[in-house]
Protein backbone atom coordinates (compact mmCIF):
# COMPACT_ATOMS: atom_id res chain seq x y z
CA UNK A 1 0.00 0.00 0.00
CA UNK A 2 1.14 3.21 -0.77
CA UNK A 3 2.21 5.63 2.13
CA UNK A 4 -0.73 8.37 3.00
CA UNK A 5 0.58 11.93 3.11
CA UNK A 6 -0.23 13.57 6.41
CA UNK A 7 -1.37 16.60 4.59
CA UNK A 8 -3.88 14.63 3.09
CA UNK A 9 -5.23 12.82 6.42
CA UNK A 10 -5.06 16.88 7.88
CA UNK A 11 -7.21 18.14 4.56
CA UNK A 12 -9.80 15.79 5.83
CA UNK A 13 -10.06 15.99 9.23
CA UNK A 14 -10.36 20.15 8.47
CA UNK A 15 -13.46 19.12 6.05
CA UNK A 16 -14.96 16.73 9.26
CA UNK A 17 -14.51 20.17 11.26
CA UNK A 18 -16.09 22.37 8.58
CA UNK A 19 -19.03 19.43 8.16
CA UNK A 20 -19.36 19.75 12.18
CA UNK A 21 -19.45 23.50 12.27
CA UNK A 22 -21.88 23.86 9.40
CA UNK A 23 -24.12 21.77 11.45
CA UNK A 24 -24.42 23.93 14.51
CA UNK A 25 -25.61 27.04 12.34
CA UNK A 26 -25.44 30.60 13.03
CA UNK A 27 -25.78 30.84 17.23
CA UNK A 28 -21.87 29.59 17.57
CA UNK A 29 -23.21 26.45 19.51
CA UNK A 30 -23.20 22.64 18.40
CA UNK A 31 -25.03 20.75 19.93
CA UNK A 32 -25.26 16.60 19.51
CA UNK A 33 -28.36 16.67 18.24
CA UNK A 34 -27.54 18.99 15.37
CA UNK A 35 -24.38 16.73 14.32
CA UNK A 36 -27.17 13.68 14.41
CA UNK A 37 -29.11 15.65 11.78
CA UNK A 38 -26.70 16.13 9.79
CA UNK A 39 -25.29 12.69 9.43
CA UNK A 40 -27.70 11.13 7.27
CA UNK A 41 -26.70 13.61 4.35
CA UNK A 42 -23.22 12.59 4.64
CA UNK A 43 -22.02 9.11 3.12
CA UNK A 44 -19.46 6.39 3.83
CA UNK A 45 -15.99 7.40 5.62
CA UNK A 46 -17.30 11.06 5.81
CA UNK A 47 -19.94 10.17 7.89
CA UNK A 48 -18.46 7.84 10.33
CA UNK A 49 -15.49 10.60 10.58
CA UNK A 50 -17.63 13.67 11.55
CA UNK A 51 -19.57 11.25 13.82
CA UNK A 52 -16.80 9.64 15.90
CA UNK A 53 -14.93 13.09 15.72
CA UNK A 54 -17.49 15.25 17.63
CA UNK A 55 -17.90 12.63 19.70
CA UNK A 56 -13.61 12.81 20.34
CA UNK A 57 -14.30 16.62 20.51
CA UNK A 58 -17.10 16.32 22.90
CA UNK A 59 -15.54 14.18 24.89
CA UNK A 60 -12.27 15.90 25.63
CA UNK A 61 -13.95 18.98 26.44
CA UNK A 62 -16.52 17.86 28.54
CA UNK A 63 -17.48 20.03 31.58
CA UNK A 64 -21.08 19.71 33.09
CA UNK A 65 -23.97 22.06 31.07
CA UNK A 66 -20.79 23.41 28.58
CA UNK A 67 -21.33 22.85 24.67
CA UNK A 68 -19.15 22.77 22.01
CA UNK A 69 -18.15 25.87 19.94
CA UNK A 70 -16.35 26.49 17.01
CA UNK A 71 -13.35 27.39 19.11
CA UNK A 72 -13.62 24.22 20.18
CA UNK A 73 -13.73 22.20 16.94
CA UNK A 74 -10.53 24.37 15.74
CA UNK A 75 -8.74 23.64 19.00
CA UNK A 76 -9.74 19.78 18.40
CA UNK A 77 -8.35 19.43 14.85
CA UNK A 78 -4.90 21.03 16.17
CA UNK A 79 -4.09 18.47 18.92
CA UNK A 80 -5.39 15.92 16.58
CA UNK A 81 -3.13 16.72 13.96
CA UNK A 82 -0.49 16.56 15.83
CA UNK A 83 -0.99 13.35 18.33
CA UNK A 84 -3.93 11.49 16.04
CA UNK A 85 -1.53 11.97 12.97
CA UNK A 86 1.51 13.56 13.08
CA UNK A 87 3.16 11.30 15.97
CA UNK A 88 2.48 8.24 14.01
CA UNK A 89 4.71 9.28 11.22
CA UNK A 90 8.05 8.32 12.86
CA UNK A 91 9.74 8.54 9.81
CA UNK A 92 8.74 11.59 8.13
CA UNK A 93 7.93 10.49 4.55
CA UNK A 94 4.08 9.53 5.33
CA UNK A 95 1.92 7.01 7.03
CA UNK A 96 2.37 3.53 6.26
CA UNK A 97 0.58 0.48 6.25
CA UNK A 98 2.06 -0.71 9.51
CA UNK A 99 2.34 3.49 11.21
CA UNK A 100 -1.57 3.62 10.55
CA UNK A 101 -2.63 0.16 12.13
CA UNK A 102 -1.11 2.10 15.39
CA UNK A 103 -3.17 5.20 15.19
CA UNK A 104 -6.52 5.79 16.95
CA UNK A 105 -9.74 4.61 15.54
CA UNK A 106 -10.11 8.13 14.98
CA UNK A 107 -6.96 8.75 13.02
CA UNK A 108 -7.59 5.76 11.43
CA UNK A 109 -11.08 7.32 10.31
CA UNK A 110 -9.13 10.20 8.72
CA UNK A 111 -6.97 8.31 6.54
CA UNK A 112 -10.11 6.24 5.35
CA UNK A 113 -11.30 9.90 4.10
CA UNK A 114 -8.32 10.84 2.76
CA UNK A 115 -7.96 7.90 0.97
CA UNK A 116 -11.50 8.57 -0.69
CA UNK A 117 -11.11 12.26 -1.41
CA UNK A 118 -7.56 11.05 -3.38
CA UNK A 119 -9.87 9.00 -5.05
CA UNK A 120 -12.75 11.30 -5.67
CA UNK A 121 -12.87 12.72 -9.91
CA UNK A 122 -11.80 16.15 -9.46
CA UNK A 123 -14.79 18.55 -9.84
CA UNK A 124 -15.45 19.53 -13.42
CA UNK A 125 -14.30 23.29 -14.17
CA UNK A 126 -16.17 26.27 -13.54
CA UNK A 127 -17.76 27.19 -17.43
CA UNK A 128 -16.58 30.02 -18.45
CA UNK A 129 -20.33 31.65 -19.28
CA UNK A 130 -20.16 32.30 -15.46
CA UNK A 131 -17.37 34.97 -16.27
CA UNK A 132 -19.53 37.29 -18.27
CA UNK A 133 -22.48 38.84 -17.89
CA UNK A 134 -24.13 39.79 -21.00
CA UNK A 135 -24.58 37.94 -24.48
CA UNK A 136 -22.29 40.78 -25.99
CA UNK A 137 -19.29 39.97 -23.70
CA UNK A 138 -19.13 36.41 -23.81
CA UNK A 139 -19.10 36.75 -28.02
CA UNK A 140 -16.16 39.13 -27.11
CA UNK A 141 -14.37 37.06 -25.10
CA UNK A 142 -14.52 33.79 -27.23
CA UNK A 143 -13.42 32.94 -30.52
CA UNK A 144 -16.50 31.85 -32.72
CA UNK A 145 -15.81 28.74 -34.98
CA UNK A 146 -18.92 29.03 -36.94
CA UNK A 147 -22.40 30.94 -37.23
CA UNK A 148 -25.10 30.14 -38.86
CA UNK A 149 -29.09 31.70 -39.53
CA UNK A 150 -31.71 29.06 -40.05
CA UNK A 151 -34.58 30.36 -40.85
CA UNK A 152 -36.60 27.53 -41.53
CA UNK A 153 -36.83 23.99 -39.85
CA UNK A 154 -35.95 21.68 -42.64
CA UNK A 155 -32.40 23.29 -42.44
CA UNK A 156 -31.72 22.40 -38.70
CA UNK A 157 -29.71 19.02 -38.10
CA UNK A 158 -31.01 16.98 -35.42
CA UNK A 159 -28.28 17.35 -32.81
CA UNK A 160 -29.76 21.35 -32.02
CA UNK A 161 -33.46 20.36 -32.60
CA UNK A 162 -34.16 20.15 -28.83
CA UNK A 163 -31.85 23.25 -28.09
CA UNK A 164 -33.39 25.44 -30.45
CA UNK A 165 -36.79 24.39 -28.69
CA UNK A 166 -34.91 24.77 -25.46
CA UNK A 167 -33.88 28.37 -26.44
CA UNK A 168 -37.17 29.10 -27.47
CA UNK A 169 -38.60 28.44 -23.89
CA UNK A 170 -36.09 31.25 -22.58
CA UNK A 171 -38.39 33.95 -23.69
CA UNK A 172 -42.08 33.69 -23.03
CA UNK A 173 -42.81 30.92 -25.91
CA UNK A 174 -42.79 28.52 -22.70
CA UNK A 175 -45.59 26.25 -24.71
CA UNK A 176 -43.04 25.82 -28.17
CA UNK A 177 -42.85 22.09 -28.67
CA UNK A 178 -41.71 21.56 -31.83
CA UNK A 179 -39.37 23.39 -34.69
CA UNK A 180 -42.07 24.60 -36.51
CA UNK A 181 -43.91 26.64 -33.21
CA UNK A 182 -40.35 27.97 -32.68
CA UNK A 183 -39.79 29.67 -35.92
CA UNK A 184 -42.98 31.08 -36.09
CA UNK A 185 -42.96 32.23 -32.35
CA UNK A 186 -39.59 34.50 -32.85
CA UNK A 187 -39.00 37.63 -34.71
CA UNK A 188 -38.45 37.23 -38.40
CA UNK A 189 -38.96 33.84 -37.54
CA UNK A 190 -35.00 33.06 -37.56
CA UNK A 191 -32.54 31.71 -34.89
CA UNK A 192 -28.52 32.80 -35.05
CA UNK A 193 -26.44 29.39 -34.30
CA UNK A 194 -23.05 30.00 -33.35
CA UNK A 195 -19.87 27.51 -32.39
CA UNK A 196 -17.77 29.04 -30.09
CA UNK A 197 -14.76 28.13 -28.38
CA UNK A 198 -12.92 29.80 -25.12
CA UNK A 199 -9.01 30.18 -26.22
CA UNK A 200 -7.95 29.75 -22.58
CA UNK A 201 -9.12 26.62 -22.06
CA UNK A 202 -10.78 25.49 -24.81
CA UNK A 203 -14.26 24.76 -23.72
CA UNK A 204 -16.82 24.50 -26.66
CA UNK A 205 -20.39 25.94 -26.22
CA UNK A 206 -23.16 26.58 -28.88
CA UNK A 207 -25.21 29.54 -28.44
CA UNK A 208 -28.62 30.13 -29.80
CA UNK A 209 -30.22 33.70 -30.38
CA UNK A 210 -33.30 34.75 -31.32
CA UNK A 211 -35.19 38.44 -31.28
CA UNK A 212 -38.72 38.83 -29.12
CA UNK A 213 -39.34 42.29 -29.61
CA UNK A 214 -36.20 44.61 -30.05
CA UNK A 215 -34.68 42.41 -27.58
CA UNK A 216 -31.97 38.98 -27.72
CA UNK A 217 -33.17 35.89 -25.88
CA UNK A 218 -31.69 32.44 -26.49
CA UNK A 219 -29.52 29.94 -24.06
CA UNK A 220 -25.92 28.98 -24.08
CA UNK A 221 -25.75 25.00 -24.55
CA UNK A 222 -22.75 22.25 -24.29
CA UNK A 223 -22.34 20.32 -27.17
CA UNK A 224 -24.11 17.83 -24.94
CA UNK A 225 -26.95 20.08 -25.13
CA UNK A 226 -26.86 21.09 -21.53
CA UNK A 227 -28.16 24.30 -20.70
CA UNK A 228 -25.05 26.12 -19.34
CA UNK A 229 -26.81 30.22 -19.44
CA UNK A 230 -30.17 31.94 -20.06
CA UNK A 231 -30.15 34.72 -22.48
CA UNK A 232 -32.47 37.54 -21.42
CA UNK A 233 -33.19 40.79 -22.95
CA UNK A 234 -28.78 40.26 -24.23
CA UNK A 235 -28.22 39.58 -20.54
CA UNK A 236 -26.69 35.99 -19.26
CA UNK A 237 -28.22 34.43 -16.54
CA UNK A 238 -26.06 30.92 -15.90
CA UNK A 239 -27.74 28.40 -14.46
């Protein structure tokens, strides 16, 4: 097995803290009941590590009618990084197989964690529609690839079929249902199709424009067909 880097096993016990903190709310109290709650939305070694660490941090500061604050929790996750984890690194280089059969069940909880977070798919990136906020800016800030007026159904292929109905719906032609309501619901009855592409990090999206009045509505799609931003009055709303 391959050694566990403390810093790892310390990056989760500080997301157990945060988990336990969350649950106590706003009044700077947490209270056993509120860390029950909250276990049944947490899964697998992130649930049995928030429960059996509140109950360590509950424990060690016990005093008759006190309760545990965030102070508290913080205090906790110091003197456990350093005698839950840190001490049972003798040699410096990580835990191993043999260092982590000697730590606490506690400790031992940590590492399980860690060992899933390593694991975990990294979160997919933040799109980069979130950076602008109008229609106008985005087409600045992009490259476009290719752009294309239909202004009749026959001429749209059937990958942007259901976006160009999706689109539709982002004005008030909420009952559209098929390509033919569409065109006949917009201005000039006509949709602008572009490719575009972010240079930065190359993220593809499709846009889809339309006029409803003297104003732009559409969506911004991924290739998937995923609605990614609303296009209101040349406004982006992501979603």
């Amino acid at each position: 097995m391959a050694r566990i880097a403390k810093v790892d096993v310390n990056r989760a016990l500080e997301q157990a803290a945060k988990t336990i903190i969350q649950a106590g709310g706003a009044d700077g109290k947490i209270s056993r009941a509120e860390v029950k709650a909250r276990l049944p939305q947490l899964k697998g070694p992130e649930k049995k590590l928030v429960d059996m660490f509140f109950r360590f941090i509950d424990h060690r500061d016990f005093k008759l009618g006190a309760q545990v604050t965030p102070a508290d929790v913080k205090k906790a996750v110091a003197y456990a990084k350093e005698h839950l984890v840190a001490k049972y690194d003798l040699d410096n280089n990580g835990l191993s197989k043999d260092e982590i059969k000697k730590m606490s069940l506690t400790g031992k909880l940590a590492v399980d964690l860690a060992k899933a977070l390593k694991q975990a798919p990294a979160p997919a990136p933040e799109s980069v529609v979130k950076k602008f906020q109008t229609f106008g800016d985005l087409l600045d800030g992009v490259k476009t690839e290719k752009e294309v007026t239909f202004t009749r159904p026959d001429q749209v292929p059937p990958e942007l079929k259901k976006m160009i109905i999706d689109a539709t719906h982002q004005a008030s032609y909420t009952d559209t249902v098929t390509l033919k309501d569409a065109f006949e619901a917009v201005d000039q009855g006509e949709f602008v199709v572009r490719n575009l592409k972010d240079p930065a990090t190359g993220e593809k999206l499709i846009s889809i424009d339309f006029g409803a009045g003297d104003n732009t509505y559409g969506g911004i799609f991924s290739p998937a067909g995923k609605l990614l931003a609303q296009i209101h009055d040349g406004d982006l709303e992501a979603k």
